[in-house]
Protein backbone atom coordinates (compact mmCIF):
# COMPACT_ATOMS: atom_id res chain seq x y z
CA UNK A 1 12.43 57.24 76.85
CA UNK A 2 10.17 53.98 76.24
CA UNK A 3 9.86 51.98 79.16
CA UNK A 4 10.36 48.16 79.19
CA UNK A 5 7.72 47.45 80.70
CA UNK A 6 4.10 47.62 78.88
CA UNK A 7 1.29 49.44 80.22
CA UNK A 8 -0.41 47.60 83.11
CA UNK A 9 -4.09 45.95 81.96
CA UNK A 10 -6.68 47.38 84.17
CA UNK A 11 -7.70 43.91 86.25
CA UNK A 12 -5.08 40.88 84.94
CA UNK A 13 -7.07 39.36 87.65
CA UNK A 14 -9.71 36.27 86.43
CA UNK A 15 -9.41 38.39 82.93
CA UNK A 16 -9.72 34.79 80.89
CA UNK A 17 -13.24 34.62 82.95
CA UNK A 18 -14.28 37.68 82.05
CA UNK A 19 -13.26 36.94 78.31
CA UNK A 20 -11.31 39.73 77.98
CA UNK A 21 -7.20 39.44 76.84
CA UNK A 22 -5.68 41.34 79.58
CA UNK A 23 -3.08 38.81 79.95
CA UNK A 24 -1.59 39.21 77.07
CA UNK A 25 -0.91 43.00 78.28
CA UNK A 26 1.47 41.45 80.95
CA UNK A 27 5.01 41.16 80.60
CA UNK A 28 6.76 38.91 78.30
CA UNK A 29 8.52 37.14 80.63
CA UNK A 30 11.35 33.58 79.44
CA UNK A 31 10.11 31.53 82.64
CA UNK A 32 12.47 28.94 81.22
CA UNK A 33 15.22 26.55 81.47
CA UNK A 34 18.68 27.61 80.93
CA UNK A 35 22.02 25.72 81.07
CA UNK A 36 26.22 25.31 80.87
CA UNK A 37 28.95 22.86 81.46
CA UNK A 38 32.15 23.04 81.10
CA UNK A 39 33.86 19.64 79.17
CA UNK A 40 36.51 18.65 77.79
CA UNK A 41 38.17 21.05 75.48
CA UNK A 42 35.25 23.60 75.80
CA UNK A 43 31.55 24.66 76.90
CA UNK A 44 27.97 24.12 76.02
CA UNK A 45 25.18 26.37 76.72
CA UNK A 46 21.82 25.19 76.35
CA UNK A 47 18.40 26.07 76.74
CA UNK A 48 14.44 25.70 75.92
CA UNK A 49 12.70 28.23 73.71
CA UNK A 50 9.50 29.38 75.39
CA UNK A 51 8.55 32.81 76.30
CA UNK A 52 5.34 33.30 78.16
CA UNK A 53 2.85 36.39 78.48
CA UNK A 54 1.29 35.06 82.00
CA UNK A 55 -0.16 32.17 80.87
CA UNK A 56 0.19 32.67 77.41
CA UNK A 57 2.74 31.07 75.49
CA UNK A 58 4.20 34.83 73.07
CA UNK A 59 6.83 32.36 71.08
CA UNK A 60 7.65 28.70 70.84
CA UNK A 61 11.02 29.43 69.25
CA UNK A 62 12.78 31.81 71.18
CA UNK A 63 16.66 31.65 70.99
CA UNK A 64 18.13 32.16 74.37
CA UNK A 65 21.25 31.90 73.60
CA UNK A 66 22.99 35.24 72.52
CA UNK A 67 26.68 36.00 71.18
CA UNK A 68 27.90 38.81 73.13
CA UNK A 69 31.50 38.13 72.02
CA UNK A 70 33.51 36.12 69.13
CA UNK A 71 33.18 33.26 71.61
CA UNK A 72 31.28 34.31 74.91
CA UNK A 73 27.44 33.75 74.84
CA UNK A 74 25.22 33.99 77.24
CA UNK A 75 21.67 32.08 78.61
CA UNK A 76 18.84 34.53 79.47
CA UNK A 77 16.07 34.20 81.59
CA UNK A 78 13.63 36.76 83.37
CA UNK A 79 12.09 39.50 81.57
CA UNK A 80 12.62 38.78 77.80
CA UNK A 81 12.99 43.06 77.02
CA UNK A 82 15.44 43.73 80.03
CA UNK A 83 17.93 40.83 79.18
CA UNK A 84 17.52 41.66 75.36
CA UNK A 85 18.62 45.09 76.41
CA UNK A 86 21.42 44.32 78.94
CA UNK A 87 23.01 41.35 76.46
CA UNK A 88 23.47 44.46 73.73
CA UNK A 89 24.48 46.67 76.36
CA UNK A 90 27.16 44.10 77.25
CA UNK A 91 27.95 43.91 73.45
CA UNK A 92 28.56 46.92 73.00
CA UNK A 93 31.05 47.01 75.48
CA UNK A 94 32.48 44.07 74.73
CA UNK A 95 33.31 45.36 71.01
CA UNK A 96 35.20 48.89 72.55
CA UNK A 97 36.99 46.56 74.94
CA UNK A 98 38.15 44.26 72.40
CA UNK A 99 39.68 47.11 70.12
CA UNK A 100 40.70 48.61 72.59
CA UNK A 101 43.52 45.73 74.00
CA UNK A 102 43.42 44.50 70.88
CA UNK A 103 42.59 40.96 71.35
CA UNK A 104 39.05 38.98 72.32
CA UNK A 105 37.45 39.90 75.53
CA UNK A 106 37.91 37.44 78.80
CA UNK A 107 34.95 35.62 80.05
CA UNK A 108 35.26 36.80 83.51
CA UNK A 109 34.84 40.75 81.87
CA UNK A 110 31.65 39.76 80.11
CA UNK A 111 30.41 38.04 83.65
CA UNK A 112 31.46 41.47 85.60
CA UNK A 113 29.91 43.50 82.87
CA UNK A 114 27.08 41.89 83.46
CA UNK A 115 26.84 41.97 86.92
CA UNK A 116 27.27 45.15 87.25
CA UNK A 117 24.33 46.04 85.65
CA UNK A 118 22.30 43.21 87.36
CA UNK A 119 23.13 44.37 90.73
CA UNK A 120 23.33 48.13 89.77
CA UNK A 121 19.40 47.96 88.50
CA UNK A 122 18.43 44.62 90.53
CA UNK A 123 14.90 46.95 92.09
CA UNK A 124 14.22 48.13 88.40
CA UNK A 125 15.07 44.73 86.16
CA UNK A 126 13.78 41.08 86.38
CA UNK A 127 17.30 39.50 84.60
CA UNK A 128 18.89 35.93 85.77
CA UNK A 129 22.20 35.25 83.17
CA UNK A 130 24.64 32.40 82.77
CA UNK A 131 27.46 33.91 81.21
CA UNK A 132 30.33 31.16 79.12
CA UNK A 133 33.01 30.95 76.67
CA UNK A 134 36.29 30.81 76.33
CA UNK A 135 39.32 32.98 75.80
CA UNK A 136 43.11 32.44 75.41
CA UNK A 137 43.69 33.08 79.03
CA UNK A 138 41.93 31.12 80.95
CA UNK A 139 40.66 28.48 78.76
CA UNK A 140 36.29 27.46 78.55
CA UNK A 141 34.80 29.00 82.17
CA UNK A 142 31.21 29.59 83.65
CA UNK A 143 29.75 32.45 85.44
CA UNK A 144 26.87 32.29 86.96
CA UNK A 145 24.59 35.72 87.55
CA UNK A 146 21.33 34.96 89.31
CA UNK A 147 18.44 37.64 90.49
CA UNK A 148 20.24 39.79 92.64
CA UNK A 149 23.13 40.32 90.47
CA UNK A 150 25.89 37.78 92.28
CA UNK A 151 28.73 36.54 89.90
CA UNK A 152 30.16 32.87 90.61
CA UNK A 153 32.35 31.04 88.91
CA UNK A 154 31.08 27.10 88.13
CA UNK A 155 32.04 24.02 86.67
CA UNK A 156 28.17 24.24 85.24
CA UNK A 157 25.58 25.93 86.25
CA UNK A 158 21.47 26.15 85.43
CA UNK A 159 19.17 28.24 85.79
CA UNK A 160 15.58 29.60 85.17
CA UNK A 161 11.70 27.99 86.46
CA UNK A 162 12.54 24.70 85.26
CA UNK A 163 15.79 24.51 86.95
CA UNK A 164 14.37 23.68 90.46
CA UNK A 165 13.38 20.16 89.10
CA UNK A 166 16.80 18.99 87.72
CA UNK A 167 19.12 19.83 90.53
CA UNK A 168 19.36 16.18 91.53
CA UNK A 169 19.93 14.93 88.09
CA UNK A 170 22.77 17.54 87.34
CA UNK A 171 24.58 16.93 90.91
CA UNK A 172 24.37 13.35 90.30
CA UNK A 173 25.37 13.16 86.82
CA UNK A 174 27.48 15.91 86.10
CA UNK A 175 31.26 15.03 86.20
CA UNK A 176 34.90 17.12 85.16
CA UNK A 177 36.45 16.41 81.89
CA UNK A 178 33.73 14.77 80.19
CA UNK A 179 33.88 14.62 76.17
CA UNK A 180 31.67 16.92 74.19
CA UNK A 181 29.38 14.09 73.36
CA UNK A 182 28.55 12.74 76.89
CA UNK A 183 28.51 17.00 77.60
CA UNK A 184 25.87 17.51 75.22
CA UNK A 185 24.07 14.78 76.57
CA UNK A 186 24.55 15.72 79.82
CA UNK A 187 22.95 19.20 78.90
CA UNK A 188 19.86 18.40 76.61
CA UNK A 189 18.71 15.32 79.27
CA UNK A 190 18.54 17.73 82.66
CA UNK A 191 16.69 20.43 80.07
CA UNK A 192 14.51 17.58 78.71
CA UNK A 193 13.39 16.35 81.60
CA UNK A 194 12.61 20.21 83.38
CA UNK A 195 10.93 20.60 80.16
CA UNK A 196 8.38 17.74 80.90
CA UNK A 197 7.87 19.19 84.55
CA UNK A 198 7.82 22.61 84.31
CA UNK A 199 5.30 24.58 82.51
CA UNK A 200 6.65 27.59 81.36
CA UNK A 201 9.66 25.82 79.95
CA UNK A 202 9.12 24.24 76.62
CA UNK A 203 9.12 24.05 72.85
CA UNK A 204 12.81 23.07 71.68
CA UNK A 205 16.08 22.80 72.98
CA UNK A 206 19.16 24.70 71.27
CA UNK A 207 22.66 24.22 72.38
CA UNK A 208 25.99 25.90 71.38
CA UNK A 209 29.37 24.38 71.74
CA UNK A 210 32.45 27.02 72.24
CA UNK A 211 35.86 25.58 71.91
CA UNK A 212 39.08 27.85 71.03
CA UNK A 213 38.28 26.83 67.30
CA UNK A 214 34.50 28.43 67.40
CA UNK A 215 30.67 28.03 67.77
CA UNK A 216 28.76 24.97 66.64
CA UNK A 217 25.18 25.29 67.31
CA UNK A 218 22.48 23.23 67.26
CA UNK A 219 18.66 22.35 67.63
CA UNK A 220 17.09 19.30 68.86
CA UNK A 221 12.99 19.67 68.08
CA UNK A 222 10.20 19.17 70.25
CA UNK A 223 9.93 15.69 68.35
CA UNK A 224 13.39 14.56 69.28
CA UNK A 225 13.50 15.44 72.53
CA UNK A 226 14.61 12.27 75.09
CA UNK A 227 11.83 10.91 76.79
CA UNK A 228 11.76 9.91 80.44
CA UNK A 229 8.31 7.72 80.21
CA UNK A 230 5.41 6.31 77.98
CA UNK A 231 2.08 7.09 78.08
């Protein structure tokens, strides 16, 4: 079986010094900036697009965001390969489940599917996943999966490198039942601004809205993003 992981480089170490390219053997890793909240009437996931190789930015576009269910996505960040693998793992499962009781999947069973691979392989995978949708049961919810492979259940939850620098702005600004405009707001300032202080987060920021009537995605560019200062 093919690992994950590519082969080690022989000395990563000073390697831009010694103008050779051994970081670009490393792993691709989404040091990054994910995000959800819960509103009014639904959720929004959102996150940046950058995926680094050390400290070389691999892709300015990544989407981070990936449809696991007719309306459960999920935010990745870690290793870009094991998430990739673990979010179609989770698919897959998701799709037998849902034939099998004959209706969509519940958010929480996406979140525990995920876990359990998180905390089943947490010495062997690098995977941090915010898990949100919504379902007929239990309405738009949140799950939270960080290294590790805990599950918790949140009102809104970030994640990711860049997420260290916005935990102030989210506890201060976040607030139950806001609208889906004030929401999205909500979610593309706190990823703006870790975007301008983090440096592997970056590039654009794409958002998804689930509500019990579908997906509406969208991308703000690295042009509109809101700005914080002037130079």
């Amino acid at each position: 079986m093919e690992s994950f992981y590519p082969p080690a480089a022989a000395s990563n170490s000073c390697s831009l010094m010694n103008g050779s390219l051994g970081f670009l053997d490393e792993e691709h890793d989404m040091g990054t900036t994910i995000m959800a909240c819960v509103y009014d009437g639904g959720v929004i996931l959102g996150a940046d697009s950058r995926t680094s190789t050390g400290t070389y930015v691999a892709n300015r576009v990544t989407d981070k965001l990936t449809k696991v269910a007719e309306h459960i996505y999920c935010c990745r960040s870690g290793s870009a390969a094991d998430t990739q693998a673990i979010a179609d793992i989770v698919r897959y499962y998701l799709d037998v489940h849902s034939i099998d009781i004959n209706e969509e999947p519940e958010v929480a069973t996406a979140a525990n599917l995920f876990q359990d691979f998180c905390y089943k392989y947490k010495n062997s995978l690098s995977a941090s996943i915010i898990v949100a949708g919504w379902d007929p049961h239990n309405g738009a919810s949140i799950y939270a999966i960080p290294l590790g492979g805990t599950c918790v259940k949140q009102p809104f939850a970030v994640g990711g490198s860049g997420s260290i620098y916005i935990y102030g702005q989210v506890d201060k600004n976040f607030r139950e039942n806001m609208g889906k405009e004030e929401a999205l707001h909500f979610v593309r300032t706190s990823i703006a601004l870790a975007m301008s202080r983090d440096g592997s987060s970056g590039g654009l920021i794409r958002t998804a809205c689930i509500t019990q009537d579908g997906v509406e995605r969208e991308v703000v560019p690295g042009n509109k993003l809101p700005k914080f200062y002037e130079a």
